[in-house]
PDB file of N, CA and C in Angstrom:
ATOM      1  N   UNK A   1       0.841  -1.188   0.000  1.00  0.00           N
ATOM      2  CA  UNK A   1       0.000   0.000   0.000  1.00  0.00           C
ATOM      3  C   UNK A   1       0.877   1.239   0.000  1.00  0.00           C
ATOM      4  N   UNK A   2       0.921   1.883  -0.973  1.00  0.00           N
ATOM      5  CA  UNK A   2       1.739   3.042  -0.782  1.00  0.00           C
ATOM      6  C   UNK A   2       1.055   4.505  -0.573  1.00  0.00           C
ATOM      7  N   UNK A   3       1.913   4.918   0.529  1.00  0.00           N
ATOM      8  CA  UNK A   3       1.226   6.161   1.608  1.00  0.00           C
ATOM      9  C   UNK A   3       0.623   5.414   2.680  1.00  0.00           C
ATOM     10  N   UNK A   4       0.655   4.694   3.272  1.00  0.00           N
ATOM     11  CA  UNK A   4      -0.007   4.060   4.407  1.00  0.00           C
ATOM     12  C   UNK A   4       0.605   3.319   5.701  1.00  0.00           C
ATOM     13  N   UNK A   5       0.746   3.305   6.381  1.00  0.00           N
ATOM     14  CA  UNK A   5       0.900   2.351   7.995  1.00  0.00           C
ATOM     15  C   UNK A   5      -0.035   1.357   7.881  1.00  0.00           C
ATOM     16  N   UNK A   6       0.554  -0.244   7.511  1.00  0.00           N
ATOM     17  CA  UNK A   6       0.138  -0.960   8.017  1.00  0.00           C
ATOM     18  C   UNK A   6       0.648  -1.480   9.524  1.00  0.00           C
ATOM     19  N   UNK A   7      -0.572  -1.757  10.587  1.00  0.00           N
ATOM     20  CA  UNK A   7      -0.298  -2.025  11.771  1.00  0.00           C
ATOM     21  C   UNK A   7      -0.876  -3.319  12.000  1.00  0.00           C
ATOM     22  N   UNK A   8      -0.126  -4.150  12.297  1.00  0.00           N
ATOM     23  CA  UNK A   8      -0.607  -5.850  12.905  1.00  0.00           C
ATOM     24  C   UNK A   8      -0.858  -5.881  14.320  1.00  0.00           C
ATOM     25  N   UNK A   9      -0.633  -5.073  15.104  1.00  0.00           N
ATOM     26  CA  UNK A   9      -0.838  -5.213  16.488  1.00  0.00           C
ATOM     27  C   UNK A   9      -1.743  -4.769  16.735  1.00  0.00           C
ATOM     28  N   UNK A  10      -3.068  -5.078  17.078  1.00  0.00           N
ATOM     29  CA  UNK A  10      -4.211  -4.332  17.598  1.00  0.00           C
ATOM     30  C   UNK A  10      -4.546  -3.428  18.623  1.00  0.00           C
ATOM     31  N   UNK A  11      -2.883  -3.116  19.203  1.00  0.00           N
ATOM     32  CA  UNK A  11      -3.352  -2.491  20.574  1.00  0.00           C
ATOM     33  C   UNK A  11      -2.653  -1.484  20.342  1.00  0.00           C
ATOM     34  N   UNK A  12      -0.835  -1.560  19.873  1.00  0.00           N
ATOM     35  CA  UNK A  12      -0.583  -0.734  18.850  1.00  0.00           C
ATOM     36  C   UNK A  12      -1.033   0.079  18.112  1.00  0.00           C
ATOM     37  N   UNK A  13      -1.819  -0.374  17.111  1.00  0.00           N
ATOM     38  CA  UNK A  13      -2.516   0.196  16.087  1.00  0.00           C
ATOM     39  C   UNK A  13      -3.220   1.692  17.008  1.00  0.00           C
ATOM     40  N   UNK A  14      -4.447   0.903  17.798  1.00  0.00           N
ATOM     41  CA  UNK A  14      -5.235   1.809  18.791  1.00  0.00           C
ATOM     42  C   UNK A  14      -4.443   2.922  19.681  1.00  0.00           C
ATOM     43  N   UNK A  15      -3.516   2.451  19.988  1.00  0.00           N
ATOM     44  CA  UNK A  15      -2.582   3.351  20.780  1.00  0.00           C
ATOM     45  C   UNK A  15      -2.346   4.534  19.839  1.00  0.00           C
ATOM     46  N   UNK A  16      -1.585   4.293  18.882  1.00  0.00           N
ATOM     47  CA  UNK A  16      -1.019   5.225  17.667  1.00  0.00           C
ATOM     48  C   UNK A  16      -2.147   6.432  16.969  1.00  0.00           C
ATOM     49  N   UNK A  17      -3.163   5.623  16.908  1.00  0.00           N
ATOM     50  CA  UNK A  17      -4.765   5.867  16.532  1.00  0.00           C
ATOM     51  C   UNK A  17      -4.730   7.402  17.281  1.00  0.00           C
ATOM     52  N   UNK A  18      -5.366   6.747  18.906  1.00  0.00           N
ATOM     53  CA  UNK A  18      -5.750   7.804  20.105  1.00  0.00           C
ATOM     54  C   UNK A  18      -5.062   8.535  20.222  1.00  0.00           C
ATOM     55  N   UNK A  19      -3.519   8.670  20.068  1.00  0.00           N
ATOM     56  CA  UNK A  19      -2.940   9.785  20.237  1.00  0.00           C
ATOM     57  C   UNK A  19      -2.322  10.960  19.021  1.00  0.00           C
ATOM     58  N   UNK A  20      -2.535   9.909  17.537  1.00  0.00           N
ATOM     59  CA  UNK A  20      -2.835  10.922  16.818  1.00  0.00           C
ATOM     60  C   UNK A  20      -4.193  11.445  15.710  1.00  0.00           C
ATOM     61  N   UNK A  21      -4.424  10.793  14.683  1.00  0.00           N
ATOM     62  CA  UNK A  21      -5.853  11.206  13.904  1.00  0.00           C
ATOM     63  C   UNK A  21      -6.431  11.834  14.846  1.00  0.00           C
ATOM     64  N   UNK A  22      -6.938  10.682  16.125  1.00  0.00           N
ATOM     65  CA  UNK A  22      -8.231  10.932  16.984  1.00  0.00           C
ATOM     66  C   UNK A  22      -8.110  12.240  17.536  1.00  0.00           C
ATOM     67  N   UNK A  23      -6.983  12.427  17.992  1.00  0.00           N
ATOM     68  CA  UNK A  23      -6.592  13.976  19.214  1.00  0.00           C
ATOM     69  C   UNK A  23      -6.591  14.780  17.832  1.00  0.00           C
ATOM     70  N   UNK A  24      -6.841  14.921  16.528  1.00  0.00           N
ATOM     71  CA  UNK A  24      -6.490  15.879  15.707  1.00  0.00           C
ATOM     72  C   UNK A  24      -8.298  16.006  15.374  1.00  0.00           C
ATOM     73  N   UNK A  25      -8.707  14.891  15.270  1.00  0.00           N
ATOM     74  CA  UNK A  25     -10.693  15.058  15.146  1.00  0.00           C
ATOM     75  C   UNK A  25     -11.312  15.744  16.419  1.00  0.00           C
ATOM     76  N   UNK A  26     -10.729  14.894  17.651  1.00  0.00           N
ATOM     77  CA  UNK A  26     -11.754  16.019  18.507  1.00  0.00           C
ATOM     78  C   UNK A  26     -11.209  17.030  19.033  1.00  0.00           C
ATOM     79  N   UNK A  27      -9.749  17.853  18.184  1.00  0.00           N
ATOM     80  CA  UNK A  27      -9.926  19.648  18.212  1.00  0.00           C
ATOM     81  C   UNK A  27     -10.839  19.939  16.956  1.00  0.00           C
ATOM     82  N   UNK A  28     -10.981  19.169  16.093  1.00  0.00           N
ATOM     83  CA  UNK A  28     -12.002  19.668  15.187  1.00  0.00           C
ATOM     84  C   UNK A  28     -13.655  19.623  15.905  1.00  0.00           C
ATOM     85  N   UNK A  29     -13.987  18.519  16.498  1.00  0.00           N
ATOM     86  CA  UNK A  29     -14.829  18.445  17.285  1.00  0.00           C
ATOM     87  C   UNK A  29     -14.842  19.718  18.235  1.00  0.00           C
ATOM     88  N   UNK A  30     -14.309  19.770  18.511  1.00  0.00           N
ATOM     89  CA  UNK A  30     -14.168  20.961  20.053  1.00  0.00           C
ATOM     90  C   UNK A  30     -14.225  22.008  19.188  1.00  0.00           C
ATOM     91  N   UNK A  31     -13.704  22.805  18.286  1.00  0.00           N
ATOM     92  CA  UNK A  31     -14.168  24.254  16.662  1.00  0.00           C
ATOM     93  C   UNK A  31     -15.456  23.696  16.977  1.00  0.00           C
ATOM     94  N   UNK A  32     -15.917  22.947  16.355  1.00  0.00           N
ATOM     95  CA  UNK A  32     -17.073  22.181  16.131  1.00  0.00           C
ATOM     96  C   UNK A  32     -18.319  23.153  17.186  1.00  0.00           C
ATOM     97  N   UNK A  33     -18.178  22.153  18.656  1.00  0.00           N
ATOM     98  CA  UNK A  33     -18.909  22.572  19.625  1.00  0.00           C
ATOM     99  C   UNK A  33     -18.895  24.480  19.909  1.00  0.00           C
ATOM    100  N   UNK A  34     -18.079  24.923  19.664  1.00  0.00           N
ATOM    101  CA  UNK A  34     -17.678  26.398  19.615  1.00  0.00           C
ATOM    102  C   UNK A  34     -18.656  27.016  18.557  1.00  0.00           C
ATOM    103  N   UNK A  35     -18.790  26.755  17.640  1.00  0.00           N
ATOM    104  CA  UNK A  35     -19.577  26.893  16.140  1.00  0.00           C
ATOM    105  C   UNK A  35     -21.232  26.847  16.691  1.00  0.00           C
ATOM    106  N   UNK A  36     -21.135  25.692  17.388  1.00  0.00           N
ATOM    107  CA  UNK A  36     -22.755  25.277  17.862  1.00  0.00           C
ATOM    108  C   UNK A  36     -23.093  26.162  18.940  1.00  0.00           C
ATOM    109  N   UNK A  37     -22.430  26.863  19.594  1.00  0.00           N
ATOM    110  CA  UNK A  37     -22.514  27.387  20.578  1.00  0.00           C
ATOM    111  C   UNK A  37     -22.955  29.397  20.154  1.00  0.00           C
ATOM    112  N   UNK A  38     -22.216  28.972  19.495  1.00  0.00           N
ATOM    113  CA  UNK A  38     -22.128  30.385  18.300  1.00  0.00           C
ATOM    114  C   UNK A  38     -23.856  30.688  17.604  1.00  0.00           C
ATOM    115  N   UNK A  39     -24.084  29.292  17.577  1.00  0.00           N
ATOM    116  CA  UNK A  39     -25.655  29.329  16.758  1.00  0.00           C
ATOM    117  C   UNK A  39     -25.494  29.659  15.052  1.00  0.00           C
ATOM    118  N   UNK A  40     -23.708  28.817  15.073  1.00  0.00           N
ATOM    119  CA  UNK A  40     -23.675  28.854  13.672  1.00  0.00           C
ATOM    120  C   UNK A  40     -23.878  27.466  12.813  1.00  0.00           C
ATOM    121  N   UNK A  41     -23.422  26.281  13.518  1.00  0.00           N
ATOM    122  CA  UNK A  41     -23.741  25.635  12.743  1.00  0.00           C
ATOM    123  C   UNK A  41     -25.067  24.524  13.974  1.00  0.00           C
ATOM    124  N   UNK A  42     -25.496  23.740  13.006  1.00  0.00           N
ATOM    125  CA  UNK A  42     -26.597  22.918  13.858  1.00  0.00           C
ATOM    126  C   UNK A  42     -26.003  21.988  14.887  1.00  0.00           C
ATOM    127  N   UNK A  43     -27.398  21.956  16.106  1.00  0.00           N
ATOM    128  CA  UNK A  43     -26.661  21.207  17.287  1.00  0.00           C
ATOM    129  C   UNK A  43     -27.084  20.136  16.985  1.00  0.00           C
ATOM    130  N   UNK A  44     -26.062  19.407  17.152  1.00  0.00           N
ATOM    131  CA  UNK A  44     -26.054  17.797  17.149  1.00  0.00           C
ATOM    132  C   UNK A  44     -24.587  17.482  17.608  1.00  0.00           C
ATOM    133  N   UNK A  45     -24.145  15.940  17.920  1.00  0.00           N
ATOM    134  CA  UNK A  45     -23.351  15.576  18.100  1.00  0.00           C
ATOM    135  C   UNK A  45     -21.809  15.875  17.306  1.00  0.00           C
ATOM    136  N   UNK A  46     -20.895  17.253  18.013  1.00  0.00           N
ATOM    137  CA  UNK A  46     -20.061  17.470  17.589  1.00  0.00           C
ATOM    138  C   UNK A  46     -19.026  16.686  16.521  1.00  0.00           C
ATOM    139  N   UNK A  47     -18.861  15.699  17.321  1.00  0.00           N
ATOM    140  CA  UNK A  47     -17.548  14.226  16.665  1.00  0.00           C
ATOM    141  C   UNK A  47     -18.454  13.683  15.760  1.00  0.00           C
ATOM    142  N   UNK A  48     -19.944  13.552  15.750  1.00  0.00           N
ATOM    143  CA  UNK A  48     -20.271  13.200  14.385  1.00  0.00           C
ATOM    144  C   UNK A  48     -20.274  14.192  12.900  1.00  0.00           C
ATOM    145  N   UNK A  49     -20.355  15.662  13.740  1.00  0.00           N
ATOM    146  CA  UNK A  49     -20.223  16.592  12.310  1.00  0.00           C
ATOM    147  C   UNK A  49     -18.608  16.873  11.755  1.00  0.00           C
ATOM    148  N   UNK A  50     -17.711  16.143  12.512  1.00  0.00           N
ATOM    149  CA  UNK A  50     -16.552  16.609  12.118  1.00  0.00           C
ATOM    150  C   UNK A  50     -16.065  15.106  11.840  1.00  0.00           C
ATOM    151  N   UNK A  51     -16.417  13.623  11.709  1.00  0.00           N
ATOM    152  CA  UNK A  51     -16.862  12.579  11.092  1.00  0.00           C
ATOM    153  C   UNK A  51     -16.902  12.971   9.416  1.00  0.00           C
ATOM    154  N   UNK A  52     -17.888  13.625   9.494  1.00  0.00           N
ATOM    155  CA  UNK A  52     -18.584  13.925   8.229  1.00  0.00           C
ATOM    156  C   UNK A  52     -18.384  14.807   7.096  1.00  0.00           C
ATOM    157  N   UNK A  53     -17.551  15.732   8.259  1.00  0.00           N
ATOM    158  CA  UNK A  53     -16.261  16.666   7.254  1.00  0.00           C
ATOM    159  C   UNK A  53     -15.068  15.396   7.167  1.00  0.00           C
ATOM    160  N   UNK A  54     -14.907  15.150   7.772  1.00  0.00           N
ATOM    161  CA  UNK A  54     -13.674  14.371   7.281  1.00  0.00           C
ATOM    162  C   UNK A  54     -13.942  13.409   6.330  1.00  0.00           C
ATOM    163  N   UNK A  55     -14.924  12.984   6.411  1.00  0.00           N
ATOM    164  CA  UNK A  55     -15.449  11.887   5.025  1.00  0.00           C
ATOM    165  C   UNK A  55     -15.515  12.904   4.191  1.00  0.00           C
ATOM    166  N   UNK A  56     -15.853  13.568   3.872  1.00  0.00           N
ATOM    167  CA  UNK A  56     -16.408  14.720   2.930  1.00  0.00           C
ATOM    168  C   UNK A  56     -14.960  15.106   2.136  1.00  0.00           C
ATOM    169  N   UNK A  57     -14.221  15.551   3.073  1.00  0.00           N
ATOM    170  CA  UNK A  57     -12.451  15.920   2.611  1.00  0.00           C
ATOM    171  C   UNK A  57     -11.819  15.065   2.119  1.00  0.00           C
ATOM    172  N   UNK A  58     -12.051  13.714   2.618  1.00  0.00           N
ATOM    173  CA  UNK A  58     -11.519  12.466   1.491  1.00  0.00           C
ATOM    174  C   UNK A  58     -11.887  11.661   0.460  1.00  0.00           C
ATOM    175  N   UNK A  59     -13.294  12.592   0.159  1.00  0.00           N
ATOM    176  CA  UNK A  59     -13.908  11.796  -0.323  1.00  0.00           C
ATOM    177  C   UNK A  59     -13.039  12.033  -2.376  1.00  0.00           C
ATOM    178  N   UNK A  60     -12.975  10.809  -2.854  1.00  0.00           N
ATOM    179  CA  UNK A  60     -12.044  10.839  -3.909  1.00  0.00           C
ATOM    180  C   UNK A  60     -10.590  11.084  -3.790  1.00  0.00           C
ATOM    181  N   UNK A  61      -9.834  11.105  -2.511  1.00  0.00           N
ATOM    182  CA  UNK A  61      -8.504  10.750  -2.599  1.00  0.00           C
ATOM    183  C   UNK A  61      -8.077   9.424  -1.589  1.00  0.00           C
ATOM    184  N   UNK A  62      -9.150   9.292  -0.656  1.00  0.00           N
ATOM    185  CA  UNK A  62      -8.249   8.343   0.118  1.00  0.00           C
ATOM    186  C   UNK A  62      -8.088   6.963  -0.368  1.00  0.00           C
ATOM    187  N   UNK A  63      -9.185   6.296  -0.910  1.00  0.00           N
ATOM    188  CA  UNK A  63      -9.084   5.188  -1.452  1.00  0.00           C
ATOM    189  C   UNK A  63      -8.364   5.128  -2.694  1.00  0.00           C
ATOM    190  N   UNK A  64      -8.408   5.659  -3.907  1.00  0.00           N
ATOM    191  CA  UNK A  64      -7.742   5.949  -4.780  1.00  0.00           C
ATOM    192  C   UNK A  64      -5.734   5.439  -4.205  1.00  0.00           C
ATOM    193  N   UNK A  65      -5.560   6.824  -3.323  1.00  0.00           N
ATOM    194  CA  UNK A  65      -4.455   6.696  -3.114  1.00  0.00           C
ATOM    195  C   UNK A  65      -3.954   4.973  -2.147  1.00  0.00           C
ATOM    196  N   UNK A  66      -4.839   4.383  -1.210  1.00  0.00           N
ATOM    197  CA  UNK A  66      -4.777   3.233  -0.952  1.00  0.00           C
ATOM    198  C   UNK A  66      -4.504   2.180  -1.573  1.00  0.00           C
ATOM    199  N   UNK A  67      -4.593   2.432  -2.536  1.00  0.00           N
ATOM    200  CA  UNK A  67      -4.740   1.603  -4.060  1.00  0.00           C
ATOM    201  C   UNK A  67      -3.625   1.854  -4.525  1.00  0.00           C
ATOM    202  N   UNK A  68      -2.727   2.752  -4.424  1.00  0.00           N
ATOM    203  CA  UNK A  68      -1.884   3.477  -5.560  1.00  0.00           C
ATOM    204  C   UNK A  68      -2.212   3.293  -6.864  1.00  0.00           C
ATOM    205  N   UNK A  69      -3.233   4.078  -6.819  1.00  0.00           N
ATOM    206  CA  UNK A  69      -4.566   5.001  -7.969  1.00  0.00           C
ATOM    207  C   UNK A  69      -4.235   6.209  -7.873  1.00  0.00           C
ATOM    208  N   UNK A  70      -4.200   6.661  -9.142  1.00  0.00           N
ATOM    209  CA  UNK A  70      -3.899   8.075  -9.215  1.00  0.00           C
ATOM    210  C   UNK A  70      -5.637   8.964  -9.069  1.00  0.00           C
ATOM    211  N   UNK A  71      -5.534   9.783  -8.480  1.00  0.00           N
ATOM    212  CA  UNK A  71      -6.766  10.530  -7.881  1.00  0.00           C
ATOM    213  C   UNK A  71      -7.227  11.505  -9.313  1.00  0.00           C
ATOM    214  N   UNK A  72      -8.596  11.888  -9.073  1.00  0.00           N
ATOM    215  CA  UNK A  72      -8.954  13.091 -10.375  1.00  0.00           C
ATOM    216  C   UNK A  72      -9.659  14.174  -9.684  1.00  0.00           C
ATOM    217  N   UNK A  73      -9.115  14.917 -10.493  1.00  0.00           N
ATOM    218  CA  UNK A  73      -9.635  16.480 -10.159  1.00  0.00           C
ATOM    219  C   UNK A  73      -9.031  16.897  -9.579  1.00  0.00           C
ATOM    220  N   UNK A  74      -8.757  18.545  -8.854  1.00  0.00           N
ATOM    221  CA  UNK A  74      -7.920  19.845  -8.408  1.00  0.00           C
ATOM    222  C   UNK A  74      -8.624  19.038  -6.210  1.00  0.00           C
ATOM    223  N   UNK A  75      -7.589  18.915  -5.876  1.00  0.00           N
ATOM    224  CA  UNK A  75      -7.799  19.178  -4.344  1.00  0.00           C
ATOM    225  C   UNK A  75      -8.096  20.503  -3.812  1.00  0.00           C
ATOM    226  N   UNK A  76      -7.786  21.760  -4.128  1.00  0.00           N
ATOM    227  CA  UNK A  76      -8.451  23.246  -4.262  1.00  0.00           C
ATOM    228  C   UNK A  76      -9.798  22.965  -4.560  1.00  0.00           C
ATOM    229  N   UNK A  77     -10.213  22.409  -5.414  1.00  0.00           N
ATOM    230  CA  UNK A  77     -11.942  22.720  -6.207  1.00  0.00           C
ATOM    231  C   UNK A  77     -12.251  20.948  -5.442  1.00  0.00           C
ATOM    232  N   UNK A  78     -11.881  20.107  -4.646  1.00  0.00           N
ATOM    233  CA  UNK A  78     -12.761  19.121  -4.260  1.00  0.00           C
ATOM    234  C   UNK A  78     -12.574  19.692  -2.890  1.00  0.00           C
ATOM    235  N   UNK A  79     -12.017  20.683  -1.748  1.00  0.00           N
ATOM    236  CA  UNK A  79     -11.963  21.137  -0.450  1.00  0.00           C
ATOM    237  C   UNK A  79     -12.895  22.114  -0.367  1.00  0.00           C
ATOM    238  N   UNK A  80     -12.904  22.700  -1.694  1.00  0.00           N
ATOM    239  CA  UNK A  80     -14.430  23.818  -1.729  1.00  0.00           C
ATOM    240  C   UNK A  80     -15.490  23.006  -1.634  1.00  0.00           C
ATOM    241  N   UNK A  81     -15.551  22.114  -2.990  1.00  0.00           N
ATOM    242  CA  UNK A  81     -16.731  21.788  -2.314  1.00  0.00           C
ATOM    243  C   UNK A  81     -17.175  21.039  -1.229  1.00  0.00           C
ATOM    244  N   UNK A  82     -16.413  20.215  -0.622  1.00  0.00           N
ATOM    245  CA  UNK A  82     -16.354  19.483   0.966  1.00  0.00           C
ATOM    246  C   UNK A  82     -17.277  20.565   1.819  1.00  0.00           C
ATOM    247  N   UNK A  83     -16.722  21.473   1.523  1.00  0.00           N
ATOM    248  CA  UNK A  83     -16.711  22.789   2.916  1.00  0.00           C
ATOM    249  C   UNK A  83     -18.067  22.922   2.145  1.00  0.00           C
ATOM    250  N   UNK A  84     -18.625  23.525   0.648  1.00  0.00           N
ATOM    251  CA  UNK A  84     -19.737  23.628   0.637  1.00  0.00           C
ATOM    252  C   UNK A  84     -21.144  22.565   1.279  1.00  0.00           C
ATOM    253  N   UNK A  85     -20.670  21.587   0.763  1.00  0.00           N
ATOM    254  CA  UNK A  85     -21.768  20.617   1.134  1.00  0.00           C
ATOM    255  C   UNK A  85     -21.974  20.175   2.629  1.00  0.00           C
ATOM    256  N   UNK A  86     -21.001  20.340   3.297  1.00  0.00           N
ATOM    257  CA  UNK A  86     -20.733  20.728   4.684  1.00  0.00           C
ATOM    258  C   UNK A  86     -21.552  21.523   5.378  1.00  0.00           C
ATOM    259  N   UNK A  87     -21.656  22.667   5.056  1.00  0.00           N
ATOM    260  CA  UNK A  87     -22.412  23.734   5.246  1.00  0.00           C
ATOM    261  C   UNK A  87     -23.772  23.845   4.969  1.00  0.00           C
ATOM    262  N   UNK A  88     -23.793  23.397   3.764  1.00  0.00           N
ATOM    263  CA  UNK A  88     -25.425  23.159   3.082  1.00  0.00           C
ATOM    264  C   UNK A  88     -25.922  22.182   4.317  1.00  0.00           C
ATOM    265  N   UNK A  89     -25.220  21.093   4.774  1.00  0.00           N
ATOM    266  CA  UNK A  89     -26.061  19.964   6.179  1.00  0.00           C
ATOM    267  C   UNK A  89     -25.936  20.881   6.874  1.00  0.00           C
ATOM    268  N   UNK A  90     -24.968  21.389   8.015  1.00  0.00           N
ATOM    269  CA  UNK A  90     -25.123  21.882   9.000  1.00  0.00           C
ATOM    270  C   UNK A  90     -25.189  23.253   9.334  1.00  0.00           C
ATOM    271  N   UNK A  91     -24.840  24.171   8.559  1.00  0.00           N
ATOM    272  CA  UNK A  91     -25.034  25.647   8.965  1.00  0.00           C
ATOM    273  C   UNK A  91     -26.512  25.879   9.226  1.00  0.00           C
ATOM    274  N   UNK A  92     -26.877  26.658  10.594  1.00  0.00           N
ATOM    275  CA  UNK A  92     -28.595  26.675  10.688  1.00  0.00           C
ATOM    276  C   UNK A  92     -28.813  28.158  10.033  1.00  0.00           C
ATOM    277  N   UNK A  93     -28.232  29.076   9.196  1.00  0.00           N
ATOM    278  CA  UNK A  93     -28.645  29.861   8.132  1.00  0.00           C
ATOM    279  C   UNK A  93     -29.520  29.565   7.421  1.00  0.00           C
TER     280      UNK A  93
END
């Protein structure tokens, strides 16, 4: 798999996990709750709306690149629209 950590140890893996991706989602989570608090974007479960940006942001490079697949389209014009469609669910505007 090129670009990737494969991990065989399951506890490992989790360890490595929790102290990085995860601690990098719930400061997005925590913006998140700040936003909701703001009465900018909709209340619901913080770590699930920042879940959903993050699916949203990979959506068309991560698997691709898992693959060593070459990806299509501008990452500039697929982060716009992430953030748009993002917004279109949760902003309560």
């Amino acid at each position: 798999m090129s670009g990737s950590v494969l991990c065989t140890d399951p506890k490992l893996g989790a360890s490595l996990y929790a102290r990085g991706p995860m601690r990098a989602w719930e400061e997005v989570a925590a913006y998140v709750q700040q936003l909701q608090d703001r009465g900018i974007l909709a209340a619901t479960d913080p770590m699930l709306i920042a879940i959903h940006l993050k699916g949203l942001l990979e959506a068309g490079y991560v698997e691709p690149l898992l693959w060593g697949a070459k990806t299509k389209g501008k990452m500039a014009a697929s982060v716009a629209d992430a953030v748009d469609v993002f917004l279109r669910a949760y902003s309560v505007q």
